[in-house]
Protein backbone atom coordinates (compact mmCIF):
# COMPACT_ATOMS: atom_id res chain seq x y z
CA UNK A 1 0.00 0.00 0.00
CA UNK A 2 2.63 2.38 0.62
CA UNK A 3 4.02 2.23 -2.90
CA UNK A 4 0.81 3.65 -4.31
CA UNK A 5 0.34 7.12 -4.31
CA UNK A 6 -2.66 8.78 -2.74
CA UNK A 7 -4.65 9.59 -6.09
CA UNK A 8 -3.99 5.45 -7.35
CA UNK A 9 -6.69 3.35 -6.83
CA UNK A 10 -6.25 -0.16 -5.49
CA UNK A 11 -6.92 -2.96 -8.31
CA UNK A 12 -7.44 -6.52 -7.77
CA UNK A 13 -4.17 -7.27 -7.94
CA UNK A 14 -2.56 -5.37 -5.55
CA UNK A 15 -5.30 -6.67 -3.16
CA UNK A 16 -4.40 -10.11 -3.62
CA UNK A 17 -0.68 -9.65 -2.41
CA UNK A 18 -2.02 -7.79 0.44
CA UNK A 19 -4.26 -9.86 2.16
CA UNK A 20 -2.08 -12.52 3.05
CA UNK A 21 0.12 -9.70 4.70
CA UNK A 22 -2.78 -8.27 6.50
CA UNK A 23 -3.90 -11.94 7.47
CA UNK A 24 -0.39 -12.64 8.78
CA UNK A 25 -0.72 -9.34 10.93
CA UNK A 26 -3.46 -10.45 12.55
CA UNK A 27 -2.50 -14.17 13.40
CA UNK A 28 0.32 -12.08 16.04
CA UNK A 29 0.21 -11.95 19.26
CA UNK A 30 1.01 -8.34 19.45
CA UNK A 31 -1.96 -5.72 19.59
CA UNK A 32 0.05 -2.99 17.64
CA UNK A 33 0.29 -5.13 14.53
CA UNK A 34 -3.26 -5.97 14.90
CA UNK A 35 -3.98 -2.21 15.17
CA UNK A 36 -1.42 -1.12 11.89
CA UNK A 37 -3.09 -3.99 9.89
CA UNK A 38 -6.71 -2.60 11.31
CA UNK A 39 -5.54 0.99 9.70
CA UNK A 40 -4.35 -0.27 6.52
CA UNK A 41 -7.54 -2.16 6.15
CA UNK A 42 -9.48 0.80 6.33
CA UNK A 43 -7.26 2.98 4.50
CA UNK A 44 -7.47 -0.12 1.96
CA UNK A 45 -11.03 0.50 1.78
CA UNK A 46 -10.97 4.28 0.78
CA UNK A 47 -8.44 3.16 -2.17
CA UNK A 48 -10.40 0.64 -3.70
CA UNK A 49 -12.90 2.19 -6.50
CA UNK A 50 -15.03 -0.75 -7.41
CA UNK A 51 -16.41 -2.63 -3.92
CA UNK A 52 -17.21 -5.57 -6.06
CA UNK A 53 -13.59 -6.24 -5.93
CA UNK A 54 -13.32 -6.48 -2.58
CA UNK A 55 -15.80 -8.95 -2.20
CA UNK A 56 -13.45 -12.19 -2.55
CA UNK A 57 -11.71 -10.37 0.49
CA UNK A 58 -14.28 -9.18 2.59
CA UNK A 59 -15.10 -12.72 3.65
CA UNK A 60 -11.26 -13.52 4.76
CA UNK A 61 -11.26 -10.24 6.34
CA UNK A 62 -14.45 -9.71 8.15
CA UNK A 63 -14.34 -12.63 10.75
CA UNK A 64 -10.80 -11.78 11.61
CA UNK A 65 -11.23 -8.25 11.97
CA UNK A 66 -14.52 -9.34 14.42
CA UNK A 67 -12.70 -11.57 16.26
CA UNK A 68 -9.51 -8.78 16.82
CA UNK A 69 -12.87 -6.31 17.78
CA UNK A 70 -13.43 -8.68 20.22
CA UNK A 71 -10.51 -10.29 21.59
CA UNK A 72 -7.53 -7.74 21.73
CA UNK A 73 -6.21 -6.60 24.58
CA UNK A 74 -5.42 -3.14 24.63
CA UNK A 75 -8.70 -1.10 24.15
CA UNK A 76 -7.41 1.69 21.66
CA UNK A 77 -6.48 -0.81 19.05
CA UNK A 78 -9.59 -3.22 19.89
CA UNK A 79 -11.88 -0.17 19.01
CA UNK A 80 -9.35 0.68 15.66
CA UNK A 81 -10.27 -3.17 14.77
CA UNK A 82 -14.06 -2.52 15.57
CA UNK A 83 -13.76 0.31 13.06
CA UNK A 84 -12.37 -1.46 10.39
CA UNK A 85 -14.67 -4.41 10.55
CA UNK A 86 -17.44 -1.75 10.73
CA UNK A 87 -16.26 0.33 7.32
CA UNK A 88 -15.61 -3.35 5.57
CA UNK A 89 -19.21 -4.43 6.64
């Protein structure tokens, strides 16, 4: 995400090599990874033109970003999780 520039929308593509990243942030044990992969998720979201192409994604990311709303430790980044899972909804 960080190589695109703000005005470049996200394609398919770039989606699937981020997923797995963002999936691998959230398997951790550590709440600021969850949190970071929370923020790029929703900064993800405002990147991405077309929602249909988000749909293969939505259903890897929405239980995980539920069960990080739920189950991390440290409030802030529990309620940056909640937000994510709320704008991916």
């Amino acid at each position: 995400m960080s190589l695109s520039s703000p005005s470049e929308k996200v394609k398919l593509k770039k989606l699937s090599i981020i997923v797995p990243v963002l999936v691998l942030g959230f398997k951790t044990k550590q709440d600021a990874t969850k949190r970071l992969s929370a923020v790029i998720v929703t900064n993800m979201l405002k990147l991405v033109n077309d929602p249909n192409e988000l749909e293969p994604y939505t259903k890897i990311l929405l239980p995980i970003l539920e069960n990080a709303s739920n189950n991390v430790s440290e409030p802030e980044a529990r309620s940056v999780c909640l937000k994510s899972f709320q704008s991916l909804e």
